[in-house]
Protein backbone atom coordinates (compact mmCIF):
# COMPACT_ATOMS: atom_id res chain seq x y z
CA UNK A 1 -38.21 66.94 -22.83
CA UNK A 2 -35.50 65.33 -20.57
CA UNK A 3 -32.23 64.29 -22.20
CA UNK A 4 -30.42 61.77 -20.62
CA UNK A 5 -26.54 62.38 -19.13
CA UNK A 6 -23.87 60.48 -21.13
CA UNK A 7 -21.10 59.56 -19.68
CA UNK A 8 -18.49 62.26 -20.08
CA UNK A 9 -14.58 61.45 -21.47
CA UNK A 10 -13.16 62.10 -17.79
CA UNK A 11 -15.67 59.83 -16.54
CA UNK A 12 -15.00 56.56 -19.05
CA UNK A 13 -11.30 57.36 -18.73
CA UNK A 14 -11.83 56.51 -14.73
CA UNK A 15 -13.35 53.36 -14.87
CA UNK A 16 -11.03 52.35 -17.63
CA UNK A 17 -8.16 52.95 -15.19
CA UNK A 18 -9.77 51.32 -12.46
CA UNK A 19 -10.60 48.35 -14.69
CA UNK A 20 -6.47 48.61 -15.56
CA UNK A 21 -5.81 48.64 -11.78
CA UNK A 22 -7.65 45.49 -10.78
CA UNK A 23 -6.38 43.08 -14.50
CA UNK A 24 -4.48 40.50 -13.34
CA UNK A 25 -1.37 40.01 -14.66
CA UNK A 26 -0.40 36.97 -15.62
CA UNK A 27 3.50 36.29 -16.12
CA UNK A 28 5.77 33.72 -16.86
CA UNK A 29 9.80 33.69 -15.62
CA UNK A 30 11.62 30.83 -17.88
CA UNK A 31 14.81 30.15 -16.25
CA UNK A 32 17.70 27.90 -17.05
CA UNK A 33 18.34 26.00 -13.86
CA UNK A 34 19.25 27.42 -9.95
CA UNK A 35 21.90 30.03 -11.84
CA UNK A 36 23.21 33.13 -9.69
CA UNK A 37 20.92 34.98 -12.86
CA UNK A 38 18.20 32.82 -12.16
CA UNK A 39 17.80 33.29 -8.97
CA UNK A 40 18.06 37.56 -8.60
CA UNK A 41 15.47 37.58 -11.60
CA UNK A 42 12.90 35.31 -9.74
CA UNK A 43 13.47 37.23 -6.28
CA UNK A 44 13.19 40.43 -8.33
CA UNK A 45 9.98 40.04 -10.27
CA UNK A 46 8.49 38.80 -6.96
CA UNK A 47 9.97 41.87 -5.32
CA UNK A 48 8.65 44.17 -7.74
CA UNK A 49 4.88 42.08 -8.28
CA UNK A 50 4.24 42.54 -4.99
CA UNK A 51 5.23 46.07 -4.04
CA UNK A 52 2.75 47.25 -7.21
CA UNK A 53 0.87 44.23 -7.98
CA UNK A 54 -0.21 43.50 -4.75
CA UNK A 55 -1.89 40.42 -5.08
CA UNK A 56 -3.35 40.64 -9.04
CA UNK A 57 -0.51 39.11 -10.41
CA UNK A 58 0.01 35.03 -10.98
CA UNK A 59 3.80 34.65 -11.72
CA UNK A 60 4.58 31.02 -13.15
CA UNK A 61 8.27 30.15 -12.99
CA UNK A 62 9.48 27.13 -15.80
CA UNK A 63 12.95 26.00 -15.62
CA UNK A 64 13.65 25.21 -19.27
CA UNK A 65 15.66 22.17 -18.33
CA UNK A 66 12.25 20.84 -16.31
CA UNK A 67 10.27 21.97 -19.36
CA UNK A 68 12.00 22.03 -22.63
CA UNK A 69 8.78 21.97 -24.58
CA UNK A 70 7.24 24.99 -23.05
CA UNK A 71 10.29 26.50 -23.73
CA UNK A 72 10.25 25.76 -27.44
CA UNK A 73 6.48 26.65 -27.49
CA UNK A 74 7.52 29.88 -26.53
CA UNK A 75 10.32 30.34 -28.36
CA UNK A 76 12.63 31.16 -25.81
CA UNK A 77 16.09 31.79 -26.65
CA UNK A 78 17.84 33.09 -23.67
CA UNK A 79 17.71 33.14 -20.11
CA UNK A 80 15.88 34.69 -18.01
CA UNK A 81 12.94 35.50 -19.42
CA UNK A 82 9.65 37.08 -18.60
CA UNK A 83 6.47 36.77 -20.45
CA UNK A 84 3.71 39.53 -19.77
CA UNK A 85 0.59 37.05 -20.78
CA UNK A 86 -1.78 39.31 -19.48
CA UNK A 87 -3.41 42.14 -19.92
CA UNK A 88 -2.29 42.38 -23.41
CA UNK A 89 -0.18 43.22 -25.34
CA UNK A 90 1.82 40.37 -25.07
CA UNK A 91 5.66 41.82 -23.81
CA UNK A 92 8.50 39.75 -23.32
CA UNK A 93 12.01 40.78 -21.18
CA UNK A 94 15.32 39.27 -20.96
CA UNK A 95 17.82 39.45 -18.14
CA UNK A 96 17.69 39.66 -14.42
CA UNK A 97 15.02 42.02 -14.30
CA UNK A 98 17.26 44.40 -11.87
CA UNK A 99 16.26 47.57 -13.57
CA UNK A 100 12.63 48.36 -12.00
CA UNK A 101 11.62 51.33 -14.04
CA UNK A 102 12.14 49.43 -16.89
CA UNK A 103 10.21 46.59 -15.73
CA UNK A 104 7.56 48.74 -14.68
CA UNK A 105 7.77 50.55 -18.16
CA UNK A 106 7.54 47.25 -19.82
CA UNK A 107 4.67 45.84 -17.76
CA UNK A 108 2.44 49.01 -18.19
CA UNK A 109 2.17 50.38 -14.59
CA UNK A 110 4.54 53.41 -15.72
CA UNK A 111 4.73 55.75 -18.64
CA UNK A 112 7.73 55.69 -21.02
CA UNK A 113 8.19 58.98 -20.62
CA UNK A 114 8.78 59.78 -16.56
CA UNK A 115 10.79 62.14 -14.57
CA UNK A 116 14.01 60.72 -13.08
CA UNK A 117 13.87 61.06 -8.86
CA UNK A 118 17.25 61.35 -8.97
CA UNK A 119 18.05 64.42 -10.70
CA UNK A 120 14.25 65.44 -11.77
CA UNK A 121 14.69 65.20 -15.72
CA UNK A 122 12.39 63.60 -18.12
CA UNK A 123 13.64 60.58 -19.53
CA UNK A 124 12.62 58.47 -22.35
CA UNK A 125 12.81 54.59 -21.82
CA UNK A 126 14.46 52.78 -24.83
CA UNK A 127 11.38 50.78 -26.57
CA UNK A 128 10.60 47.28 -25.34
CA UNK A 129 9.90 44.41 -27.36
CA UNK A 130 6.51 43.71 -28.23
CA UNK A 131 5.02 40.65 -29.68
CA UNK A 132 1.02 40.17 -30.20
CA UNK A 133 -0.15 36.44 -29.38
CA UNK A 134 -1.81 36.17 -33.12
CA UNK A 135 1.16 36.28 -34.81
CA UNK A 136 3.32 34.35 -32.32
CA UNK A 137 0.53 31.70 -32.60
CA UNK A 138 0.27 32.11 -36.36
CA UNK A 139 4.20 31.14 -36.95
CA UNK A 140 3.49 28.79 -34.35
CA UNK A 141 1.13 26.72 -36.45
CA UNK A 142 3.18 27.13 -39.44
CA UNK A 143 6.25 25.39 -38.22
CA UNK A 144 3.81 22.61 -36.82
CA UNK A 145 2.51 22.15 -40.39
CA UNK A 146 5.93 22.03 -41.98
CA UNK A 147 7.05 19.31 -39.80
C-alpha cells in the first residue's frame, strides 16, 4: 500500500509566508490640509511602502477638508491618520508616521518583539490599536439607523 505525503507544518508555514509577502496592502493617509504634519506623514509612509512594500501596496491619500464624508465614514478624529485596509486586521495610526519600527510593527512586516540595532536588546513595542471592520461597520449602521 502507498500512503500519500501530506504536507508537513514547515511546509504550509512557507507558502503561508509567501502568500503574506505578495498581499497587497491597501492603506489610507487622511490628512487635514498641506500642514508641515501632513506633509512628513505622506512622504514617510511612501518612504517606508516602498523600501518594504515594493510595489504591493496602494496608498490612498484623503484630505479631510476635500472629503469630509469619508472622513466621518471613518471616524476619523485626528490628523494624520493611516488606515491598514488590507490584509486584515484592520489597524489604524495617528501622527506623522516618523517612527518606522513602529510602523512596521503596526503594519505586520515586523514582530513586536525585535532586537534593537542600536544597542542589541529585545524590546517590546507598546500595543497598537486594533479595530476589526465588522464592528466598525456594525456601529456604523447603527448610527445610520438612529438618524
Amino acid at each position: 500500500m502507498v500512503m500519500k505525503k501530506g504536507k508537513t507544518s514547515t511546509e504550509e508555514f512557507e507558502k503561508a509566508a509567501a502568500k503574506q509577502e505578495r498581499a497587497k496592502y491597501v492603506l489610507r493617509l487622511y490628512v487635514a490640509g498641506m500642514t508641515p504634519g501632513s506633509t512628513l506623514a505622506i512622504a514617510n509612509v511612501q518612504k517606508f511602502c516602498e523600501e518594504h512594500l515594493e510595489g504591493h501596496y496602494e496608498l490612498e491619500v484623503i484630505d479631510i477638508y476635500q472629503q469630509p464624508k469619508l472622513a466621518k465614514v471613518e471616524q476619523i478624529i485626528a490628523t494624520p491618520t493611516l488606515i491598514k485596509k488590507l490584509p486584515l486586521p484592520l489597524r489604524r495610526f495617528i501622527g506623522n508616521m516618523s517612527d518606522k519600527e513602529r510602523f512596521l510593527v503596526g503594519i505586520d512586516l515586523k514582530s513586536k518583539n525585535f532586537r534593537s540595532q542600536k544597542s542589541g536588546v529585545r524590546m517590546r513595542m507598546p500595543a497598537m490599536r486594533f479595530e476589526d471592520e465588522v464592528s466598525t461597520r456594525t456601529s456604523e449602521v447603527r448610527s445610520q439607523e438612529s438618524e
